[in-house]
N, C-alpha and C. Protein backbone atom coordinates (compact mmCIF):
# COMPACT_ATOMS: atom_id res chain seq x y z
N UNK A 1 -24.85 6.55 15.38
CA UNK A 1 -24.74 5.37 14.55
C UNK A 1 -23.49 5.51 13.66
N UNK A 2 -22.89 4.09 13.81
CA UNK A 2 -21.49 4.26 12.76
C UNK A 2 -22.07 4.46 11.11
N UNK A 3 -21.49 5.13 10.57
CA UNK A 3 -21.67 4.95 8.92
C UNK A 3 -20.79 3.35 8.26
N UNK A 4 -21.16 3.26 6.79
CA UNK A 4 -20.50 2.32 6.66
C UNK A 4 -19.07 2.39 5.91
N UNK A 5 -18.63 3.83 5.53
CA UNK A 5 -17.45 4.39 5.25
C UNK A 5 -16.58 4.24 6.77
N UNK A 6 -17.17 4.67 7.61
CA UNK A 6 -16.52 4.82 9.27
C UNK A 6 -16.42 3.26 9.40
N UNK A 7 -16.43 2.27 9.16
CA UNK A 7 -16.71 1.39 9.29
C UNK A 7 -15.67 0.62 8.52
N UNK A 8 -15.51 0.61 7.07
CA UNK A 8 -14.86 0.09 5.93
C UNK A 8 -13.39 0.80 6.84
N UNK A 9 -13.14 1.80 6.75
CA UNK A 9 -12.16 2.62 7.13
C UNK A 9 -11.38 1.69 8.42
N UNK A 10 -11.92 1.23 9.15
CA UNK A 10 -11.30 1.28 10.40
C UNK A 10 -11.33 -0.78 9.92
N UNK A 11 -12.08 -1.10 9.79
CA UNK A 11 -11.39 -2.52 8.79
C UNK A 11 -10.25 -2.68 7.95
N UNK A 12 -9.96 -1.45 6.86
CA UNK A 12 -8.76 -1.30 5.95
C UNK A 12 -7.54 -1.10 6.76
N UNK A 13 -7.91 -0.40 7.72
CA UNK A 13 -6.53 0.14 8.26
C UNK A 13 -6.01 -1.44 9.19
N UNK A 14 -7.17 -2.11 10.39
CA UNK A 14 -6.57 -3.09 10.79
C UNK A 14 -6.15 -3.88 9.88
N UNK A 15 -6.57 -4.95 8.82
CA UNK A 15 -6.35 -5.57 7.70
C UNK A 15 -4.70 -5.07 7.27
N UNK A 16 -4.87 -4.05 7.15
CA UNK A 16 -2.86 -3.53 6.97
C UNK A 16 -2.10 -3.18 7.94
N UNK A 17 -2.92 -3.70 8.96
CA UNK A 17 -1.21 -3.80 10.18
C UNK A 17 -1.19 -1.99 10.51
N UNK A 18 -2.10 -1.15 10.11
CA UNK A 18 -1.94 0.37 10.22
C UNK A 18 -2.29 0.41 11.74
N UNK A 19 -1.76 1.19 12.18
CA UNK A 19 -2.00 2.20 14.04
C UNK A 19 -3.32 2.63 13.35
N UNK A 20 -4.02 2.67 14.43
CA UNK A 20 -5.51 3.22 14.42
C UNK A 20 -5.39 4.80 14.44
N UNK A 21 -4.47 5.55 14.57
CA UNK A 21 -4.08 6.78 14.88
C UNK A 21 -2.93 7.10 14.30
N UNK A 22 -3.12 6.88 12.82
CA UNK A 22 -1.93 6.73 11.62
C UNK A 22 -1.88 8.56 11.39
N UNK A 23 -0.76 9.19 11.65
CA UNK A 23 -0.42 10.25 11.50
C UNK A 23 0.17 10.89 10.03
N UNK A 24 0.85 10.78 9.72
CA UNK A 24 1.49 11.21 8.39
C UNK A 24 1.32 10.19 7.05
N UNK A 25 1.57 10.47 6.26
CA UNK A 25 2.07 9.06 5.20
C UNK A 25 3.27 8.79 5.25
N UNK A 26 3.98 9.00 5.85
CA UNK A 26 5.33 8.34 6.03
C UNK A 26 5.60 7.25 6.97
N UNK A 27 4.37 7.27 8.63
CA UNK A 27 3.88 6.37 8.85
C UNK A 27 3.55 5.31 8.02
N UNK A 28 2.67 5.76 6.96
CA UNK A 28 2.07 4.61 6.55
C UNK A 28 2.88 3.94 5.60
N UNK A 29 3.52 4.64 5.30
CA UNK A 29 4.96 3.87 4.02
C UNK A 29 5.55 3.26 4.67
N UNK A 30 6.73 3.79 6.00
CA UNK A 30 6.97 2.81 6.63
C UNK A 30 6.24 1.38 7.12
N UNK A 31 4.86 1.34 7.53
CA UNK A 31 4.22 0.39 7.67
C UNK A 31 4.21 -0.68 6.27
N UNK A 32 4.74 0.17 5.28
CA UNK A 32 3.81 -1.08 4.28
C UNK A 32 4.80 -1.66 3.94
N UNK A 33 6.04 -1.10 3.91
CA UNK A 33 7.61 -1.84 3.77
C UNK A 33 8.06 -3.02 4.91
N UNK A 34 7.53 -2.59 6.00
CA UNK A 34 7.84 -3.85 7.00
C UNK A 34 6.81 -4.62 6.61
N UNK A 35 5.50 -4.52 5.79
CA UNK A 35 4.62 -5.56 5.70
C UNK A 35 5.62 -6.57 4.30
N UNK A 36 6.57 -6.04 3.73
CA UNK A 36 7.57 -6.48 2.94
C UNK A 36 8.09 -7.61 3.03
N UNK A 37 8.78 -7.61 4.32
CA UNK A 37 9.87 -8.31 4.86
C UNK A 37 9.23 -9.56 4.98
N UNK A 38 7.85 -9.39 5.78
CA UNK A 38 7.36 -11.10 6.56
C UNK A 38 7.28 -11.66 4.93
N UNK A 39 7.05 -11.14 3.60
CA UNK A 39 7.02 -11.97 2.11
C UNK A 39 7.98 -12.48 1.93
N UNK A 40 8.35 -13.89 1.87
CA UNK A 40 9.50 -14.50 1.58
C UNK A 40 9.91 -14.98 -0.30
N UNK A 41 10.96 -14.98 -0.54
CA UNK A 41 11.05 -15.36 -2.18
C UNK A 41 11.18 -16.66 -2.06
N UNK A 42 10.16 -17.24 -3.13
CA UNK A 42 9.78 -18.91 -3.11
C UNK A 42 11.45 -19.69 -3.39
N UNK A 43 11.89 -20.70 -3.48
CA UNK A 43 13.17 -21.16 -3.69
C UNK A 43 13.11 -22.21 -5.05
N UNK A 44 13.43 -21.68 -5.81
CA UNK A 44 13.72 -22.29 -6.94
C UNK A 44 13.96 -24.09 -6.97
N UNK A 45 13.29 -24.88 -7.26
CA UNK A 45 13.76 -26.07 -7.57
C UNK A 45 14.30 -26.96 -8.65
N UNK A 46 14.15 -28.03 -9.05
CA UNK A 46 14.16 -28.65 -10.33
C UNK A 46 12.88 -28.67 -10.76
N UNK A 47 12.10 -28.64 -10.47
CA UNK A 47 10.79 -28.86 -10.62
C UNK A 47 9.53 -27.66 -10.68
N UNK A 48 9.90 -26.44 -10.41
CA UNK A 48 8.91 -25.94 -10.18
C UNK A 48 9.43 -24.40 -10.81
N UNK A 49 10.08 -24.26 -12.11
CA UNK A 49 10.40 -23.25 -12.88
C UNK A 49 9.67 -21.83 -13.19
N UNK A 50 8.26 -22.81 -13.93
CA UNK A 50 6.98 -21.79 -14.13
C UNK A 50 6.25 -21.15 -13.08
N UNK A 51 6.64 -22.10 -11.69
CA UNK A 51 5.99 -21.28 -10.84
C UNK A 51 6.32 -20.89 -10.19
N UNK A 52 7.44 -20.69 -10.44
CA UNK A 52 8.76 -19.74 -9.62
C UNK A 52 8.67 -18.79 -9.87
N UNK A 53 8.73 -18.96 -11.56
CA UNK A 53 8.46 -17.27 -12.05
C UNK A 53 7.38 -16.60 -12.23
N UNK A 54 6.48 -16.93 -11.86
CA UNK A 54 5.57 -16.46 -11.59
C UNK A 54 5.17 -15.45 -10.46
N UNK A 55 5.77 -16.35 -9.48
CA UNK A 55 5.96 -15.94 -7.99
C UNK A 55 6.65 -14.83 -7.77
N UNK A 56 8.37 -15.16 -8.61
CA UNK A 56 8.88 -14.27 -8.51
C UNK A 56 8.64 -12.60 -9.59
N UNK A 57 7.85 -13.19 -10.46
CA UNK A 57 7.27 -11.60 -10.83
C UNK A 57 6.34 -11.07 -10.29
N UNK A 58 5.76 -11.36 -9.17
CA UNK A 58 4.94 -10.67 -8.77
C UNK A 58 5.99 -10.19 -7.28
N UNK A 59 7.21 -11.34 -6.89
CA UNK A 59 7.79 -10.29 -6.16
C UNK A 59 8.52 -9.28 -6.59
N UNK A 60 9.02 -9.80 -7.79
CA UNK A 60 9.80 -8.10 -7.97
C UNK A 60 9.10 -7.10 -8.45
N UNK A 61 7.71 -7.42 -8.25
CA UNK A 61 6.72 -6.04 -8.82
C UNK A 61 6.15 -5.59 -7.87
N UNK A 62 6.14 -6.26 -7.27
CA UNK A 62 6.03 -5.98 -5.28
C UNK A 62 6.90 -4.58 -4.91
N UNK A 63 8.28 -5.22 -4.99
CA UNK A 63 9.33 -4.36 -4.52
C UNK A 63 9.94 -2.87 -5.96
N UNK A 64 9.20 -3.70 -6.62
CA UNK A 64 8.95 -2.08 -8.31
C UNK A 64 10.42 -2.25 -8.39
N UNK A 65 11.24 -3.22 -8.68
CA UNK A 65 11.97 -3.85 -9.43
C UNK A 65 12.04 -4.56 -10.97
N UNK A 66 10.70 -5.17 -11.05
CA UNK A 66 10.50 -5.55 -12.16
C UNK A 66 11.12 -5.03 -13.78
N UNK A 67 10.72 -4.02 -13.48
CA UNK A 67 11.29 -3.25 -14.93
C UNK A 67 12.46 -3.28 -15.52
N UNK A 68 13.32 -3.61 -14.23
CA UNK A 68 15.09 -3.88 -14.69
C UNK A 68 15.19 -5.21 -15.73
N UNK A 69 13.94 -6.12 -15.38
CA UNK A 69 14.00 -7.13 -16.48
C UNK A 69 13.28 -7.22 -17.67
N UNK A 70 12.12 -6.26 -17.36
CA UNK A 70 11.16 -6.40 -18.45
C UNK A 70 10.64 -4.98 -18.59
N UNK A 71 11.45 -4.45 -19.27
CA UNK A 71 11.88 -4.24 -20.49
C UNK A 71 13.26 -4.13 -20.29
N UNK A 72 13.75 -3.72 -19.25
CA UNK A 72 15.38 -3.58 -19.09
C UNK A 72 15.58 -2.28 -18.08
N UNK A 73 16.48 -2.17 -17.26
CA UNK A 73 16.29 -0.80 -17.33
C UNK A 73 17.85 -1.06 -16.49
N UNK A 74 18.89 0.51 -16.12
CA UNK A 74 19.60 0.41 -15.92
C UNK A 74 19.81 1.09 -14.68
N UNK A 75 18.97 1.56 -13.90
CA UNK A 75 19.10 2.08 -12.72
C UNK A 75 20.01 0.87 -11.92
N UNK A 76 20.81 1.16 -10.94
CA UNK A 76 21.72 0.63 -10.22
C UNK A 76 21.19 0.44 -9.14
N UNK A 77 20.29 1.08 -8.45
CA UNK A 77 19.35 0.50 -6.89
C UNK A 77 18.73 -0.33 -7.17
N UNK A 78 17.62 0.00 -8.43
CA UNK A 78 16.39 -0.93 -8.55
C UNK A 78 17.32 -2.21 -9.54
N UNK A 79 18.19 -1.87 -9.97
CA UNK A 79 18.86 -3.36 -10.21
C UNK A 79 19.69 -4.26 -9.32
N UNK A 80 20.08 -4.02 -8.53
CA UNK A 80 20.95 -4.74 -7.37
C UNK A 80 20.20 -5.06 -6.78
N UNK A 81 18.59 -4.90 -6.15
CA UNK A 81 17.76 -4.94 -5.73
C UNK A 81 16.66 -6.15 -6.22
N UNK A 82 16.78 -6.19 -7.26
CA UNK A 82 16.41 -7.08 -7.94
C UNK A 82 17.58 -8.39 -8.04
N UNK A 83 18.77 -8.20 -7.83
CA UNK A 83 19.68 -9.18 -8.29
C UNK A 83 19.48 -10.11 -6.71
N UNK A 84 19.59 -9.13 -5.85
CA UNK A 84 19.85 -9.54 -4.16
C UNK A 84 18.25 -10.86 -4.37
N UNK A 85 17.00 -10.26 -4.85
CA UNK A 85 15.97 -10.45 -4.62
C UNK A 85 16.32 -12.23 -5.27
N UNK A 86 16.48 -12.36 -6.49
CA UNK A 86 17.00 -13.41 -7.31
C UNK A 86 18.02 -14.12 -6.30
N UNK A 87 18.58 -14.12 -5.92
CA UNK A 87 19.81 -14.73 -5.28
C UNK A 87 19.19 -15.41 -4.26
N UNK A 88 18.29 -14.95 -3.43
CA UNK A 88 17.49 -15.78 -2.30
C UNK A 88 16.66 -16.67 -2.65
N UNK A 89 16.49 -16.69 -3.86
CA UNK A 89 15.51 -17.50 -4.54
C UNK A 89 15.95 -18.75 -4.95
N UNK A 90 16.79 -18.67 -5.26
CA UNK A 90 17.87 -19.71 -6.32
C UNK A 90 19.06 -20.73 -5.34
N UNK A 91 18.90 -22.03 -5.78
CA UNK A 91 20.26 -22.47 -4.80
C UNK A 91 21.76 -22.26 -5.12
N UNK A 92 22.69 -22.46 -4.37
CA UNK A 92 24.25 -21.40 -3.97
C UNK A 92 24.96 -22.06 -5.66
N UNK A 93 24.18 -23.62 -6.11
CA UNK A 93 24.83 -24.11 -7.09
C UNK A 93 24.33 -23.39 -8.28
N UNK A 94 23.26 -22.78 -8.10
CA UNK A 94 22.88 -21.85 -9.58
C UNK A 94 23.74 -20.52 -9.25
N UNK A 95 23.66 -19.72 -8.49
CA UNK A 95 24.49 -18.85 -8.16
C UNK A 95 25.56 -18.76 -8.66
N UNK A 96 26.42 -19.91 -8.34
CA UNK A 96 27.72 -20.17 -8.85
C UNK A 96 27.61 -19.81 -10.65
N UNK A 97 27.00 -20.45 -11.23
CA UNK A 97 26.64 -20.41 -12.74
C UNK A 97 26.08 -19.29 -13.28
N UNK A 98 25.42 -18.07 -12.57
CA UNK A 98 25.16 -17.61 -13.02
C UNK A 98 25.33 -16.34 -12.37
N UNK A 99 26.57 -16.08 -11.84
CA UNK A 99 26.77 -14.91 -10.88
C UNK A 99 27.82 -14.32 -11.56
N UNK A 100 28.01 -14.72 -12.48
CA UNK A 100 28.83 -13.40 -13.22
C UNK A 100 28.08 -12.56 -14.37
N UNK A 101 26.69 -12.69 -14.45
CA UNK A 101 26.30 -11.99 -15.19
C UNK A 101 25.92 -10.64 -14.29
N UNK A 102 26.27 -9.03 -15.12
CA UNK A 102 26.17 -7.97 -14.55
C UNK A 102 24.57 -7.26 -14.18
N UNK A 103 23.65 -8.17 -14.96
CA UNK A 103 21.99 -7.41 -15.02
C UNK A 103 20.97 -7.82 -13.96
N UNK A 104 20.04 -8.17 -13.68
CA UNK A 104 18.95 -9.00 -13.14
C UNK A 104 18.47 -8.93 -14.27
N UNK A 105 18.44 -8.56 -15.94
CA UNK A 105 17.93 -9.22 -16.82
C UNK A 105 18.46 -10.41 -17.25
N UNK A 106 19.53 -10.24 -17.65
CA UNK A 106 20.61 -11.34 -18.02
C UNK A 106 20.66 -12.47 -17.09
N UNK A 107 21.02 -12.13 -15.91
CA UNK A 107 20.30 -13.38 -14.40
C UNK A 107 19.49 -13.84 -15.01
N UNK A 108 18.11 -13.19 -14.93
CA UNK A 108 16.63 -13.79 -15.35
C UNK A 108 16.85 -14.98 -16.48
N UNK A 109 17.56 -14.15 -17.42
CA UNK A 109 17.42 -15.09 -18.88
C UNK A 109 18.49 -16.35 -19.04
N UNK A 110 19.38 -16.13 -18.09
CA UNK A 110 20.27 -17.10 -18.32
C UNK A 110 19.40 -18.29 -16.92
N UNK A 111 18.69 -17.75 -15.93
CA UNK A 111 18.20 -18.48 -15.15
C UNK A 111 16.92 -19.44 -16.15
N UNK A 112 16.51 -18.84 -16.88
CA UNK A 112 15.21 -18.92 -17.83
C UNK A 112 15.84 -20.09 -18.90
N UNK A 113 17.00 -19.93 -19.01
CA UNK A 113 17.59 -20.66 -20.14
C UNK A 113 17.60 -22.05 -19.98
N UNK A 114 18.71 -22.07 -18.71
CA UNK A 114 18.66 -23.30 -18.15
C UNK A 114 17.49 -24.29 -18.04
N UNK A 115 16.64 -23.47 -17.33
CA UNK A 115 15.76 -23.96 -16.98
C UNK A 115 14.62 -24.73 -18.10
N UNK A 116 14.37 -23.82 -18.92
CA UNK A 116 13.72 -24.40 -20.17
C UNK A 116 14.48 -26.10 -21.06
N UNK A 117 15.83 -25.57 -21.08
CA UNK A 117 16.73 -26.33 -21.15
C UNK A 117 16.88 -27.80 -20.78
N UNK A 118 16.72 -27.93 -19.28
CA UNK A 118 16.73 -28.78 -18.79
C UNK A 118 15.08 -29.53 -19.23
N UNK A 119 13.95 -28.58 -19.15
CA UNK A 119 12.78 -29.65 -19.72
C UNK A 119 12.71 -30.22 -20.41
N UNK A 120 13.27 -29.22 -21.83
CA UNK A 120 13.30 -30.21 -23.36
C UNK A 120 14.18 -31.24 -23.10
N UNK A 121 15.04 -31.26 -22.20
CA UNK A 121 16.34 -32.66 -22.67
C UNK A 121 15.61 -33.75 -21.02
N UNK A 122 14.80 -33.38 -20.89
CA UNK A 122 13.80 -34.31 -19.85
C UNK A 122 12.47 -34.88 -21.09
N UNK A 123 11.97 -33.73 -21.67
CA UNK A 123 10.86 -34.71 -22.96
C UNK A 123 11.73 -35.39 -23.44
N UNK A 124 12.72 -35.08 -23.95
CA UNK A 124 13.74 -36.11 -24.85
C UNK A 124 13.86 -37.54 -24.51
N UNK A 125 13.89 -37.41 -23.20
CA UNK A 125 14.23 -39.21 -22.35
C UNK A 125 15.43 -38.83 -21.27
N UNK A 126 15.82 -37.74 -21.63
CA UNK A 126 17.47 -37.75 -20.49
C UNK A 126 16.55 -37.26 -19.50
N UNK A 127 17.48 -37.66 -18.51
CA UNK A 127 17.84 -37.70 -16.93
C UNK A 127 18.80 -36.40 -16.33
N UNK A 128 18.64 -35.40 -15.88
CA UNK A 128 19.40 -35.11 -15.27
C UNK A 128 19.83 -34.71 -13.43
């Protein structure tokens, strides 16, 4: 008779895309990084700011990027990494505006800026 650990076990592993005959953990790291890729970063609109960022903090906490923005941090992988991540998100006309800043914090906040920006002068009555 199966147990229900023998059981849970061999559910967890299909559920994550794992080989039934998962050998090392490096197998399994590799596996969980290609489960990465099929996650796409949502695309920024006029319209959908808050839940962009939302989205997008849970992807860059996904990829353990996050920290470069919140609180800051200055590592050079996990920040370019984060910047690349931002850039797919956003259209080529925000890019333009905001691609000379050196951080994925500064990105964030100047992306954050705008954006807030543009709501209040939408309660106001303007159009943009």
């Amino acid at each position: 008779m199966v147990s229900e650990l023998q059981v849970s076990k061999v559910v967890y592993k299909r559920s994550c895309n794992f080989d039934q005959n998962m050998g090392d953990d490096s197998q399994a790291r590799d596996k969980g990084l290609e489960m990465k890729k099929d996650i796409r970063c949502p695309m920024l609109t006029s319209t959908n700011y808050t839940v962009w960022s939302m989205r997008m903090k849970v992807m860059l906490r996904l990829y353990e990027v996050w920290d470069t923005i919140d609180p800051g941090s200055n590592d050079a992988k996990k920040n370019n990494m984060a910047i690349a991540l931002i850039f797919q998100s956003v259209p080529e006309a925000l890019i333009l505006q905001i691609g000379e800043h050196d951080t994925s914090k500064k990105i964030w906040e100047a992306i954050k800026s705008y954006n807030l920006g543009a709501d209040r002068m939408e309660k106001q009555g303007y159009r943009l």
